[in-house]
N, C-alpha and C. Protein backbone atom coordinates (compact mmCIF):
# COMPACT_ATOMS: atom_id res chain seq x y z
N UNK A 1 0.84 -1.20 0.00
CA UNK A 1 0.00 0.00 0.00
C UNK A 1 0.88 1.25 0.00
N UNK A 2 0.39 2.38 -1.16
CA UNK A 2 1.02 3.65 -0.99
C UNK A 2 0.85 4.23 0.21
N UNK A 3 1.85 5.47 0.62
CA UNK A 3 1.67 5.76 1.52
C UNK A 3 0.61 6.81 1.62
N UNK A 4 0.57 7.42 0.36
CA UNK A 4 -0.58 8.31 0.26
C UNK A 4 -2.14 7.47 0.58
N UNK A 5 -2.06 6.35 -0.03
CA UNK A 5 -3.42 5.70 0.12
C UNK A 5 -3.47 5.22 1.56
N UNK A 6 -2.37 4.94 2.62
CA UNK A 6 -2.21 4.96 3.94
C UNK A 6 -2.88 6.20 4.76
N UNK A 7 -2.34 6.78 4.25
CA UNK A 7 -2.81 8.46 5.10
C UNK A 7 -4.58 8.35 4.42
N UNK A 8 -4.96 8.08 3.50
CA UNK A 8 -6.40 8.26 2.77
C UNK A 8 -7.21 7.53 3.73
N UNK A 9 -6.55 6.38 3.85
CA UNK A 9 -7.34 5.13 5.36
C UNK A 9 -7.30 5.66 6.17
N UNK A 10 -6.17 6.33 7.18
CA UNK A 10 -6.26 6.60 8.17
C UNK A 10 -7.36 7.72 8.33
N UNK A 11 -7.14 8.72 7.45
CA UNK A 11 -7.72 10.29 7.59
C UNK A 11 -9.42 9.31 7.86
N UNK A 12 -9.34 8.54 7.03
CA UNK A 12 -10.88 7.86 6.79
C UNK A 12 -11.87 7.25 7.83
N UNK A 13 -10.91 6.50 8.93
CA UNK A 13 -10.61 5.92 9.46
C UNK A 13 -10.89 6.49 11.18
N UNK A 14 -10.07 7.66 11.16
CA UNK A 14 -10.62 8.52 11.90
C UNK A 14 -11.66 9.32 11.98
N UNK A 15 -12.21 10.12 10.31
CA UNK A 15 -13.57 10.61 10.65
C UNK A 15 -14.82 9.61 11.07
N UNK A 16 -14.67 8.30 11.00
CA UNK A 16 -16.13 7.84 11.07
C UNK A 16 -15.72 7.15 12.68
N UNK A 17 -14.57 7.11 13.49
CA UNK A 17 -14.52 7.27 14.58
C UNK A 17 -15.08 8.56 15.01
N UNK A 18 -14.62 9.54 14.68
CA UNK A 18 -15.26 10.98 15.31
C UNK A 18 -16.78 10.78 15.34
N UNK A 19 -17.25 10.79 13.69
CA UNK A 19 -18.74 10.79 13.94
C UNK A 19 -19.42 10.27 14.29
N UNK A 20 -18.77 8.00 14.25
CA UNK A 20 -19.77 7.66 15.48
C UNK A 20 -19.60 7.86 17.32
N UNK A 21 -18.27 8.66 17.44
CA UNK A 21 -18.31 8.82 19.11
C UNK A 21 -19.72 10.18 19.29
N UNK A 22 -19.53 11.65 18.38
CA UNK A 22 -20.04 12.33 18.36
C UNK A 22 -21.60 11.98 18.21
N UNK A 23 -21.51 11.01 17.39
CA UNK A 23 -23.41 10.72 17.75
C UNK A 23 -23.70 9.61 19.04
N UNK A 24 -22.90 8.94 19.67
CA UNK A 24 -22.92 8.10 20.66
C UNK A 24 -22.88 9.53 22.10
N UNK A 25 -21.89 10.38 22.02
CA UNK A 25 -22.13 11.30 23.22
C UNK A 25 -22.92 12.41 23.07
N UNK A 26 -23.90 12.72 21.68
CA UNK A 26 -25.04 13.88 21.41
C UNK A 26 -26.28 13.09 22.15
N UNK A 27 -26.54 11.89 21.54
CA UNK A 27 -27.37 10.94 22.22
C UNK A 27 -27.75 10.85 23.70
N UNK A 28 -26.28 10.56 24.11
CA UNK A 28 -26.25 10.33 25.42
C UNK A 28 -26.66 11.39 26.17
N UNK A 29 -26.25 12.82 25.73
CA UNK A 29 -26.46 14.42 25.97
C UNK A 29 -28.14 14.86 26.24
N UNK A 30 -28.40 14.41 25.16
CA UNK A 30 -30.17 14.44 24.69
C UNK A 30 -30.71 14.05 25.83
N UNK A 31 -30.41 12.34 26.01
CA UNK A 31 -30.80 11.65 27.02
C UNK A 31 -30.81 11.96 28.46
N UNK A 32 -29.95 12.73 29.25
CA UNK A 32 -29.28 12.85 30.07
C UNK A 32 -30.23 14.07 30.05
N UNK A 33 -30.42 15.22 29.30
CA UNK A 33 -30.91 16.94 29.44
C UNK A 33 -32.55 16.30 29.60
N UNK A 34 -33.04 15.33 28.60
CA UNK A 34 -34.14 15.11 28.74
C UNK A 34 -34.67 14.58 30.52
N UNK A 35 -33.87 13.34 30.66
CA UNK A 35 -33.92 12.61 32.10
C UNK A 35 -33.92 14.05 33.47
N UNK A 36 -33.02 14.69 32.58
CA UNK A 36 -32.55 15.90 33.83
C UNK A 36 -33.83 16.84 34.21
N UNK A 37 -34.24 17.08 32.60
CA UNK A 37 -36.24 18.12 33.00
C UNK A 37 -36.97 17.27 33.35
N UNK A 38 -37.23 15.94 33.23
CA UNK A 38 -37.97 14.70 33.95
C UNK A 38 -38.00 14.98 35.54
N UNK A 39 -36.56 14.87 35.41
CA UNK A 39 -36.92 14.41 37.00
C UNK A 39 -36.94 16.04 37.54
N UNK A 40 -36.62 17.45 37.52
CA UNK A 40 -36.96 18.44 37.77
C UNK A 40 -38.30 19.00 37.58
N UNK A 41 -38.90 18.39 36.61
CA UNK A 41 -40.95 18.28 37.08
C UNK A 41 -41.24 17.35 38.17
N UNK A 42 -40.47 16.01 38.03
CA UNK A 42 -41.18 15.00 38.99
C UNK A 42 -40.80 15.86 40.27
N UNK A 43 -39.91 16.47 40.29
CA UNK A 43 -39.04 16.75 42.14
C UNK A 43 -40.44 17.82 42.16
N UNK A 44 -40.61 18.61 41.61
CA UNK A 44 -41.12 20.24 42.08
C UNK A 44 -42.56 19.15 41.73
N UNK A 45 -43.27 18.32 41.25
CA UNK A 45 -44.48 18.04 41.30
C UNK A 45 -44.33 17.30 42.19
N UNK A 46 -43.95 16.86 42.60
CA UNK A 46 -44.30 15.58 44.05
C UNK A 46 -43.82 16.19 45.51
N UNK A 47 -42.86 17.23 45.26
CA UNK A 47 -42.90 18.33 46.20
C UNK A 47 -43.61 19.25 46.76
N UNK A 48 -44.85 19.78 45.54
CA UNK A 48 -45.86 20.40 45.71
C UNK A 48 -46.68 19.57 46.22
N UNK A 49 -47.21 18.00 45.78
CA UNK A 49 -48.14 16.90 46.26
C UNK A 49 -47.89 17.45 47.87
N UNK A 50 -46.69 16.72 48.29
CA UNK A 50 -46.08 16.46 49.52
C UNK A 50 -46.86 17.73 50.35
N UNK A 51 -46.70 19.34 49.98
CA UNK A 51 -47.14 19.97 50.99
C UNK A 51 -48.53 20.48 50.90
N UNK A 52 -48.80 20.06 49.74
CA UNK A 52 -50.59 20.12 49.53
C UNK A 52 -51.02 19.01 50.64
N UNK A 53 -50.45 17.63 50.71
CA UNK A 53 -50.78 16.34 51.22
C UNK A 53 -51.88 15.76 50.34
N UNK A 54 -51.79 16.30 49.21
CA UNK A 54 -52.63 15.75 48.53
C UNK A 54 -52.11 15.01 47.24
N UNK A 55 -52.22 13.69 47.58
CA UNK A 55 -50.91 12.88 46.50
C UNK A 55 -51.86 12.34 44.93
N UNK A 56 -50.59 12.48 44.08
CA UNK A 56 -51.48 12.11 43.19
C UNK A 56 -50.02 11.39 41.81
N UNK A 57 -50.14 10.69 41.05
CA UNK A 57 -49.07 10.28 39.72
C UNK A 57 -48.47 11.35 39.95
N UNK A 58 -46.86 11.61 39.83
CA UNK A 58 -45.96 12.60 39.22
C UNK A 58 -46.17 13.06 37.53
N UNK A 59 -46.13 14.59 37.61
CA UNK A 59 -46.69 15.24 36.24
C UNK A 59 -46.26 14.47 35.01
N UNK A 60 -44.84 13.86 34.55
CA UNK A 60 -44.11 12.85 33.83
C UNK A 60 -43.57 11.70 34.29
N UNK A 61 -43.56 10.97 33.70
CA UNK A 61 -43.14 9.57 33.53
C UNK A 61 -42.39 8.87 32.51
N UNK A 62 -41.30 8.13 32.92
CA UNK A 62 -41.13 7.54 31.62
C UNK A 62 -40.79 5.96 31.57
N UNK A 63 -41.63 5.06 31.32
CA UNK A 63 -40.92 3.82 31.01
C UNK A 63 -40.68 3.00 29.86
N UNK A 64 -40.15 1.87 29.85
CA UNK A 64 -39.75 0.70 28.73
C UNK A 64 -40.39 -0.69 28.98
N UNK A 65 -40.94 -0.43 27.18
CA UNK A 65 -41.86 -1.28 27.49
C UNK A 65 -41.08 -2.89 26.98
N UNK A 66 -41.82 -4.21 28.02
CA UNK A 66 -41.35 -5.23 28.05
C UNK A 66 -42.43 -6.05 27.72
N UNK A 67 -43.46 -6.26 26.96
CA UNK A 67 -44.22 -6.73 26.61
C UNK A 67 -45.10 -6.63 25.22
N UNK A 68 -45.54 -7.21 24.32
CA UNK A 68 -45.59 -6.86 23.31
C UNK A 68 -47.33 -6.77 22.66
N UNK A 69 -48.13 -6.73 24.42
CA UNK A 69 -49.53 -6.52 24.17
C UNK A 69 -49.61 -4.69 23.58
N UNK A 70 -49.10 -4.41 22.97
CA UNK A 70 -49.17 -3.13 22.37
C UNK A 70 -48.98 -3.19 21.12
N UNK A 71 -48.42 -4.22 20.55
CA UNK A 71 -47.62 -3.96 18.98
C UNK A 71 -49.38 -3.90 17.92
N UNK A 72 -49.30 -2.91 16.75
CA UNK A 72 -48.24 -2.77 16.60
C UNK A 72 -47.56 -1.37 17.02
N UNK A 73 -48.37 -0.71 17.47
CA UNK A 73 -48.04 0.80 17.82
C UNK A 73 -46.65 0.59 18.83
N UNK A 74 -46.52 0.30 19.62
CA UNK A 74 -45.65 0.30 20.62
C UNK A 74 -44.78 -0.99 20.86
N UNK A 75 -43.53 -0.85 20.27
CA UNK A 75 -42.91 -2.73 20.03
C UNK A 75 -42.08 -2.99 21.46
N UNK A 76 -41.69 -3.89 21.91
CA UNK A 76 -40.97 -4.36 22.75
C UNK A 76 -39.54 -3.82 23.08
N UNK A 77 -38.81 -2.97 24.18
CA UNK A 77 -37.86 -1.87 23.95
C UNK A 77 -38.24 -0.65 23.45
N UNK A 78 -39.21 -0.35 23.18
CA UNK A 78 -39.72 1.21 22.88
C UNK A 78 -39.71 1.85 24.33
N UNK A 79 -39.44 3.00 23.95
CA UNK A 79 -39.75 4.03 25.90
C UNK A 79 -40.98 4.71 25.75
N UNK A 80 -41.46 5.03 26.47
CA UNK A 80 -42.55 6.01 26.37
C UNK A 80 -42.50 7.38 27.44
N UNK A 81 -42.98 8.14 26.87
CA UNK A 81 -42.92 9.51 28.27
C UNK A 81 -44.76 9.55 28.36
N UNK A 82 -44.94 9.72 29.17
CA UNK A 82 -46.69 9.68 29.56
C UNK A 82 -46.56 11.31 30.50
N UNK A 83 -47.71 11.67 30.63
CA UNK A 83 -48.13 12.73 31.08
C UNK A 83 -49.71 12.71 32.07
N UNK A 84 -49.41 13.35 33.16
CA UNK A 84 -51.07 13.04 34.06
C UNK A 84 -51.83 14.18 33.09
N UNK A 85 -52.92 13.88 33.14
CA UNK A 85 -53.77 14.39 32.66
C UNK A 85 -55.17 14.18 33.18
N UNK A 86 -56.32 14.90 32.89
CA UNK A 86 -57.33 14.86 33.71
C UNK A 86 -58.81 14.68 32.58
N UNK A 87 -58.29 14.39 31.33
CA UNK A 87 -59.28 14.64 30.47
C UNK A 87 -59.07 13.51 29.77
N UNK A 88 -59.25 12.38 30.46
CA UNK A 88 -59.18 10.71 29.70
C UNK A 88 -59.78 10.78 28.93
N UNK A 89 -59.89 9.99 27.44
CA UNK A 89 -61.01 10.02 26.62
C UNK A 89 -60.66 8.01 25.79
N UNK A 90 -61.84 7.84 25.55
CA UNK A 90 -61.53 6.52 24.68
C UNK A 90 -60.77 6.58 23.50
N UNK A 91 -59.92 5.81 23.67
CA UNK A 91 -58.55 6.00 22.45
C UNK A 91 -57.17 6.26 23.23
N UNK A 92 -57.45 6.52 24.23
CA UNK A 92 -56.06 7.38 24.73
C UNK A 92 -55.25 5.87 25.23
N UNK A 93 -53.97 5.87 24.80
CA UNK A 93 -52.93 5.33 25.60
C UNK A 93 -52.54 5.25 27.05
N UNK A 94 -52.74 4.85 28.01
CA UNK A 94 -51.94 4.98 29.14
C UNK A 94 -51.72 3.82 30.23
N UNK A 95 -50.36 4.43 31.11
CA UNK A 95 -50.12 3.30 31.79
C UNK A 95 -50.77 3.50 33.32
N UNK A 96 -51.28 2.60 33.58
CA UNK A 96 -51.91 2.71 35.01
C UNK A 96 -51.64 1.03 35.60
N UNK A 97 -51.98 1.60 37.20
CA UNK A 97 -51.08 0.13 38.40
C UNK A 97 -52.08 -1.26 38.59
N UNK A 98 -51.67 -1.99 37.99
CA UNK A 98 -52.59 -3.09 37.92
C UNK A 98 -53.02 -3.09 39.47
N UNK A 99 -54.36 -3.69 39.55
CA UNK A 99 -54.31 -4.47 40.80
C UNK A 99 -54.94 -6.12 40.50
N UNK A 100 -55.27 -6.72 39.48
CA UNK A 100 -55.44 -8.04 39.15
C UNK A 100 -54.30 -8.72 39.89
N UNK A 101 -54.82 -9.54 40.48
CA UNK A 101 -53.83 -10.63 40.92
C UNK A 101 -52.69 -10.79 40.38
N UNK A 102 -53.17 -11.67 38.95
CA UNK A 102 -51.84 -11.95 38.31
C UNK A 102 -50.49 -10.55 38.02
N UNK A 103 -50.98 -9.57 38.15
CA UNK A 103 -50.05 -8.67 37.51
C UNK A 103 -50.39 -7.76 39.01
N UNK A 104 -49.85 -7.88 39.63
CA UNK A 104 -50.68 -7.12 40.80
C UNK A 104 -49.11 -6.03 40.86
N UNK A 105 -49.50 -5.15 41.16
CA UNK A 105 -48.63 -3.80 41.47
C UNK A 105 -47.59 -3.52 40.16
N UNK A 106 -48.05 -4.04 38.56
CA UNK A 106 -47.41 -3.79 37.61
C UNK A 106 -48.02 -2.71 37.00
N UNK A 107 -46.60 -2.02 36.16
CA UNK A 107 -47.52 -0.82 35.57
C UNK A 107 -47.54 -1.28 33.74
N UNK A 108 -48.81 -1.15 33.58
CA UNK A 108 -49.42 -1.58 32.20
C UNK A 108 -49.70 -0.62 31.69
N UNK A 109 -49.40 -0.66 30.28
CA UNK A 109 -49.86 0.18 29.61
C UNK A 109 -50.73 -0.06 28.25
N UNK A 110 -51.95 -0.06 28.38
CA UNK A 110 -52.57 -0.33 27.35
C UNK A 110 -53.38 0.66 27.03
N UNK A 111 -54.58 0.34 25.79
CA UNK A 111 -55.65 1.81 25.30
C UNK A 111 -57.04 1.38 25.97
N UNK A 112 -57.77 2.86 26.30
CA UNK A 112 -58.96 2.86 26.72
C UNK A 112 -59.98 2.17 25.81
N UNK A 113 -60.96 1.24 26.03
CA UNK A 113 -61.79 1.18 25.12
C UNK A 113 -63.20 1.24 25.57
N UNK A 114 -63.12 1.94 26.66
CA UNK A 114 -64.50 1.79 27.05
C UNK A 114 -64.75 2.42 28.77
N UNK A 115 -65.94 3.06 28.96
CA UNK A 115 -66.23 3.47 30.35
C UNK A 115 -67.02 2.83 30.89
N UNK A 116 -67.21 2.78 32.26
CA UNK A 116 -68.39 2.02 32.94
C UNK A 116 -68.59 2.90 34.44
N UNK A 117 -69.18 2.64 35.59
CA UNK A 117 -69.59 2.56 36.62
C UNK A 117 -69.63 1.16 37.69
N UNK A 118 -68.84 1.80 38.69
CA UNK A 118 -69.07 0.27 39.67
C UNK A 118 -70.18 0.75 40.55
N UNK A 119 -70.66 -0.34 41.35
CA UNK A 119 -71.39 -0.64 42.30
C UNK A 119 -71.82 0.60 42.99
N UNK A 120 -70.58 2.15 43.22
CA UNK A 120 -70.81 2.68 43.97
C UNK A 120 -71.23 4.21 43.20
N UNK A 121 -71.17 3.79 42.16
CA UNK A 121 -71.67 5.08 40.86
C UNK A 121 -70.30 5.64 40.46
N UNK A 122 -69.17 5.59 40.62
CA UNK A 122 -67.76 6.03 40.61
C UNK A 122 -67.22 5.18 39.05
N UNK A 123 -66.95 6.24 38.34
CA UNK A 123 -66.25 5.78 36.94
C UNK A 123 -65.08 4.69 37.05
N UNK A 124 -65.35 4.42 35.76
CA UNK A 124 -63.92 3.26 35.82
C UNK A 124 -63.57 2.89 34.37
N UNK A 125 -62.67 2.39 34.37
CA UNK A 125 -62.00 2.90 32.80
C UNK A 125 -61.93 1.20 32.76
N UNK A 126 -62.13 1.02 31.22
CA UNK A 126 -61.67 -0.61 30.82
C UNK A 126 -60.60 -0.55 29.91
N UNK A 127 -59.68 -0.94 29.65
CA UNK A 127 -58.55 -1.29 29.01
C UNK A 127 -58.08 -2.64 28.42
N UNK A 128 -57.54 -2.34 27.26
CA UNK A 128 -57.16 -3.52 26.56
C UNK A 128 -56.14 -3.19 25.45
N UNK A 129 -55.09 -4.49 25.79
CA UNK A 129 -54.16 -4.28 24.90
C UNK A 129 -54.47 -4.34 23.31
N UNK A 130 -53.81 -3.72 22.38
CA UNK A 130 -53.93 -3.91 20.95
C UNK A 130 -54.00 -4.91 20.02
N UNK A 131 -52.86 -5.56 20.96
CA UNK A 131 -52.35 -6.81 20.40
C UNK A 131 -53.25 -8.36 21.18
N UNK A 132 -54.00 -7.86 21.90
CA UNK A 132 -54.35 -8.78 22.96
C UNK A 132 -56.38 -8.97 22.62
N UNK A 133 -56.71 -10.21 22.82
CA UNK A 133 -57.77 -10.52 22.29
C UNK A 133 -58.78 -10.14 23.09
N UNK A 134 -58.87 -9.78 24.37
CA UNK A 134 -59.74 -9.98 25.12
C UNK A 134 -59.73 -8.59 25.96
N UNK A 135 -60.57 -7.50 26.56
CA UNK A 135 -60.35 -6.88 27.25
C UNK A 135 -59.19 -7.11 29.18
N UNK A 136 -58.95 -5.86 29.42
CA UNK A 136 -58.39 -6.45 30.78
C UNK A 136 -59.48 -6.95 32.04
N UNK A 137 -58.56 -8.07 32.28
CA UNK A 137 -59.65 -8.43 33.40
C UNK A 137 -60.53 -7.43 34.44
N UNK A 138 -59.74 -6.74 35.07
CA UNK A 138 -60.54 -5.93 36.34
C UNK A 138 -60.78 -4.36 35.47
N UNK A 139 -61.54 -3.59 35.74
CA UNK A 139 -62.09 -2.14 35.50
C UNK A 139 -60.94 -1.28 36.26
N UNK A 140 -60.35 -0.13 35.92
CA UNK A 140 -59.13 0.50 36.26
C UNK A 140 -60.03 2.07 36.77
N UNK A 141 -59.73 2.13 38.10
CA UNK A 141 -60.48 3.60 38.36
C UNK A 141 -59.11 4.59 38.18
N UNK A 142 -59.42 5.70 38.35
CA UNK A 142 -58.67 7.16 37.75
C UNK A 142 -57.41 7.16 38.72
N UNK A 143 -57.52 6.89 39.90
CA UNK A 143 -56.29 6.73 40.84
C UNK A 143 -55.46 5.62 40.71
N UNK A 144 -55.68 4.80 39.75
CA UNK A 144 -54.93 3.66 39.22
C UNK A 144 -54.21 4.31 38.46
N UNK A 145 -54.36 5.51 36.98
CA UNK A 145 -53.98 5.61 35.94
C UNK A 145 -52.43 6.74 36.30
N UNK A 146 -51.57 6.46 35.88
CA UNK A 146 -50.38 7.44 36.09
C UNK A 146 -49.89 8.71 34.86
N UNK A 147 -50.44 7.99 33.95
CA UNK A 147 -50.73 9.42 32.73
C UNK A 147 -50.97 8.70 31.07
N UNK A 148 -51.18 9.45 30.59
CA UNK A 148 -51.25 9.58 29.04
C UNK A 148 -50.11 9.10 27.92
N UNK A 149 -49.69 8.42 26.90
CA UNK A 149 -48.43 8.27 26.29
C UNK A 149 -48.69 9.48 25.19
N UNK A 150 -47.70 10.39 25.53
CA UNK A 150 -47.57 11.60 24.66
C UNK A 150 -45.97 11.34 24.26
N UNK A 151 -45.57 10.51 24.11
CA UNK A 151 -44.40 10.26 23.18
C UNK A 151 -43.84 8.43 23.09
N UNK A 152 -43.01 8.10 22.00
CA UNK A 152 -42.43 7.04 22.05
C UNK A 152 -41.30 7.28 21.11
N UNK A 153 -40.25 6.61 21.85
CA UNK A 153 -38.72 6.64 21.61
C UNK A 153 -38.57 5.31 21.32
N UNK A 154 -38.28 4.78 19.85
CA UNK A 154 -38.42 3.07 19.72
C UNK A 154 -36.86 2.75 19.90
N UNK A 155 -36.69 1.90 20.44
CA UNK A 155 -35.96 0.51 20.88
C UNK A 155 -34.98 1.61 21.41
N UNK A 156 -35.28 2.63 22.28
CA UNK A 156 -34.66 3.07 23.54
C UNK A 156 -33.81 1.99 24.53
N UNK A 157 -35.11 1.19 25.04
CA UNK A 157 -34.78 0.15 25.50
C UNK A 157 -32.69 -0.93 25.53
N UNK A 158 -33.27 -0.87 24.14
CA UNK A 158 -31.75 -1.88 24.26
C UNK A 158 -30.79 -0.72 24.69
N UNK A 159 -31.00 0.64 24.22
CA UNK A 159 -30.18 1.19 24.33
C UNK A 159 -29.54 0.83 26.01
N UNK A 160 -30.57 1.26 27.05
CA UNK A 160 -30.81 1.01 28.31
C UNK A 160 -29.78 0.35 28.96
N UNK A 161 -30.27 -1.13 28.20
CA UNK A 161 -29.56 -2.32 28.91
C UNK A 161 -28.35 -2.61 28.59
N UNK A 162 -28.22 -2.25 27.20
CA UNK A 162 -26.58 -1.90 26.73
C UNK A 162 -25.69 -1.05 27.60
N UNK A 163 -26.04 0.25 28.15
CA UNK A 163 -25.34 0.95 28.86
C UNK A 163 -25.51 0.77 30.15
N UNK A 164 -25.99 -0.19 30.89
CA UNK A 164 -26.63 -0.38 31.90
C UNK A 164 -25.68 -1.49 32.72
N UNK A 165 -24.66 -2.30 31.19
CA UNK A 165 -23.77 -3.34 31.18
C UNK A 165 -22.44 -2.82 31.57
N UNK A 166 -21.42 -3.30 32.06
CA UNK A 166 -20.10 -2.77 32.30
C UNK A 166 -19.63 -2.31 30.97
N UNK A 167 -19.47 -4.19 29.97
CA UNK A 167 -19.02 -3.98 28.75
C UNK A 167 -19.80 -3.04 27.81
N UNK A 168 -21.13 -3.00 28.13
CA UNK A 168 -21.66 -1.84 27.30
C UNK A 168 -20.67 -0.31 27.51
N UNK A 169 -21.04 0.23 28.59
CA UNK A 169 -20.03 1.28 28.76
C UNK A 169 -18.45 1.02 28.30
N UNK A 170 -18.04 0.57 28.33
CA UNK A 170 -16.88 0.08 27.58
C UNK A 170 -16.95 0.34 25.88
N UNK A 171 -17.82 -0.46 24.93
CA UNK A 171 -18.00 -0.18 24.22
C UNK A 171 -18.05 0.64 23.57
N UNK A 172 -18.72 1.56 24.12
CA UNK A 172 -19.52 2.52 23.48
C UNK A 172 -18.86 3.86 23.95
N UNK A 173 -18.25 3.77 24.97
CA UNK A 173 -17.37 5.29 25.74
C UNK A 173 -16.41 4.92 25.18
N UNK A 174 -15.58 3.69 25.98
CA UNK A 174 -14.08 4.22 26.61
C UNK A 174 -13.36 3.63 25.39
N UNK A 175 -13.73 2.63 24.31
CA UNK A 175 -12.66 2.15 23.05
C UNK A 175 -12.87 3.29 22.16
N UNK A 176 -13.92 4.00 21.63
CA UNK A 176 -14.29 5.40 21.03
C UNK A 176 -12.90 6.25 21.36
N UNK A 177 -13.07 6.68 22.83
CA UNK A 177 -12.71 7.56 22.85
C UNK A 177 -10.74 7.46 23.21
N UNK A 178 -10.65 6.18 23.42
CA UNK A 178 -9.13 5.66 23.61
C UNK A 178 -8.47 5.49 21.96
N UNK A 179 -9.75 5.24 20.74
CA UNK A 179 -9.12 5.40 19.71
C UNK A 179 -9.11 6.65 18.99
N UNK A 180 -9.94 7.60 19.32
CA UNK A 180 -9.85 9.46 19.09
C UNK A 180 -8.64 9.87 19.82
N UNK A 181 -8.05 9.37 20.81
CA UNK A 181 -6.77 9.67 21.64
C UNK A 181 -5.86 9.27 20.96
N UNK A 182 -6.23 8.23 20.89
CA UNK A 182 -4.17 7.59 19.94
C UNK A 182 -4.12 7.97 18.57
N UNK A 183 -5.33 8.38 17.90
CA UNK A 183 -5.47 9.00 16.33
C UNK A 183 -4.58 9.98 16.68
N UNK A 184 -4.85 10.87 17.76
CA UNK A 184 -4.23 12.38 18.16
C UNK A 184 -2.69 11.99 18.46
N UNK A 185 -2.46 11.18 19.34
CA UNK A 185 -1.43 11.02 19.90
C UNK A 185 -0.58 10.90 18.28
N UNK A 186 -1.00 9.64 17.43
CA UNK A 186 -0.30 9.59 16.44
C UNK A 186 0.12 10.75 15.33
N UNK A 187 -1.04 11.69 15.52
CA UNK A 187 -1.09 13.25 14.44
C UNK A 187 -0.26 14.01 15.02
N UNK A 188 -0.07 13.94 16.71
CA UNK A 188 0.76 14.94 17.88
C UNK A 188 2.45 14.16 16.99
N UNK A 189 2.94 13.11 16.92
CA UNK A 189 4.14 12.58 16.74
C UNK A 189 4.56 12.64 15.51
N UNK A 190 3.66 12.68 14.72
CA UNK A 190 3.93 12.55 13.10
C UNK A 190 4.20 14.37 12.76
N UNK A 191 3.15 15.23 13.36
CA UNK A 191 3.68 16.74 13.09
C UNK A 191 4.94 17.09 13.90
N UNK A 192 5.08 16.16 15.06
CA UNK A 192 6.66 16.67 15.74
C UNK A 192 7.34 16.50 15.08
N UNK A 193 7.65 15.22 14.19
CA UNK A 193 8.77 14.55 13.43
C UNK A 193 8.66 15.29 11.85
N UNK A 194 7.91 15.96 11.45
CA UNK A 194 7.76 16.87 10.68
C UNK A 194 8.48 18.00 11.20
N UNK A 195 7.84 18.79 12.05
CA UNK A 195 8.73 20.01 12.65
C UNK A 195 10.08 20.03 12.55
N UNK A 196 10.59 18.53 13.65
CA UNK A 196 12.04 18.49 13.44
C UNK A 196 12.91 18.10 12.09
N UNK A 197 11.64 17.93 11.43
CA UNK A 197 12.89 17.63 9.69
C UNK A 197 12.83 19.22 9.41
N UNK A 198 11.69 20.32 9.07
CA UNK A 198 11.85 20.87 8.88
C UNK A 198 12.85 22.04 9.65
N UNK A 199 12.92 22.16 10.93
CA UNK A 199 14.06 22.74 11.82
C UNK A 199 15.53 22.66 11.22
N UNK A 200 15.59 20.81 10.98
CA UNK A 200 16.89 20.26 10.67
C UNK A 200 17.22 21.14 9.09
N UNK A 201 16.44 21.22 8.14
CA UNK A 201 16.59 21.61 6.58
C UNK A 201 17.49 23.15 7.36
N UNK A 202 16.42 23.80 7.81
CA UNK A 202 16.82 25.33 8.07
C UNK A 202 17.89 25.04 8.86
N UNK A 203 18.53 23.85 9.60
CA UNK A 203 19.75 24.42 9.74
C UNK A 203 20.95 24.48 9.07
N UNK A 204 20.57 22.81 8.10
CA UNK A 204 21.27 22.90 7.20
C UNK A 204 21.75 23.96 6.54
N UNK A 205 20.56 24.67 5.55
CA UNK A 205 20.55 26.06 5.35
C UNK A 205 21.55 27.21 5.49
């Protein structure tokens, strides 16, 4: 290999190191500013609950979904951000706290399809997954529901569990950025050894 076509690899070699570290730490940035106004509504909304004493879902939410009674709208590893809201309507998305046995204290998220009344005249919401044949077993009242899905981030998720791993962080940080270092280190040695030929000419000179 020429050496010119050497330097063509390398130069090459290094930009698509740059641009995938730069989209691996914009990402991460996004993620991190987003998580950061999350939890600065949840603090000042559950702070306000706290001295009202009047408790209720935190204003945002965000989870990952692990089940695939949603597809196809919502696939398995998708995130969602939900929002409380007070104006349920049939159609709407949201996740609210099981209390069915089988799923007892899980948070589900499926669509409204229907209203009713229990025993005591007090509304209650029925729900059922998309993907799922049958409505949910028990009727979900309003203090069950934790908010609305007003966004989805698909296969967030793996992202999650990838960075969630030692070797994930490894991956994805520290070989990136240990090979943007020695690119430099190698550009820092190659312009020294340049400098000093050129020094050496002029003294010749």
């Amino acid at each position: 290999m020429k050496k010119s076509e050497s330097k063509t690899l390398f130069q090459k070699i290094k930009w698509w190191a740059n641009f995938i570290v730069t989209i691996i730490m914009n990402s991460i940035i996004v993620i991190l500013v987003l998580i950061g106004i999350l939890f600065l509504a949840y603090y000042i909304d559950v702070t306000k609950n706290a001295n009202t004493g009047n408790w209720q879902p935190p204003l945002y939410g965000a989870y990952v979904i692990v089940s695939p009674s949603m597809e196809p709208i919502i696939h398995v590893q998708d995130a969602i951000l939900i929002k409380r809201v007070d104006d349920l309507k049939i159609g709407d998305v949201c996740t609210y706290l099981s209390k069915d046995p089988r799923w007892l204290g899980i948070k589900i998220t499926h669509r409204i399809i229907g209203t009713d009344v229990d025993a005591n005249g007090e509304k209650v919401y029925i729900f059922k997954g998309d993907a799922n044949y049958s409505a949910d077993t028990l009727p979900v009242y309003e203090s069950q529901i934790y908010g609305k899905v007003i966004m989805k981030i698909p296969k967030i998720g793996y992202i999650q569990y990838f960075l969630s791993n030692a070797y994930g962080w490894i991956i994805a940080i520290v070989v990136p950025c240990v090979g943007i270092i020695t690119f430099d280190i190698i550009k820092l040695i190659k312009t020294s050894r340049l400098m000093k030929k050129m020094k050496s000419r002029k003294n010749k000179e």
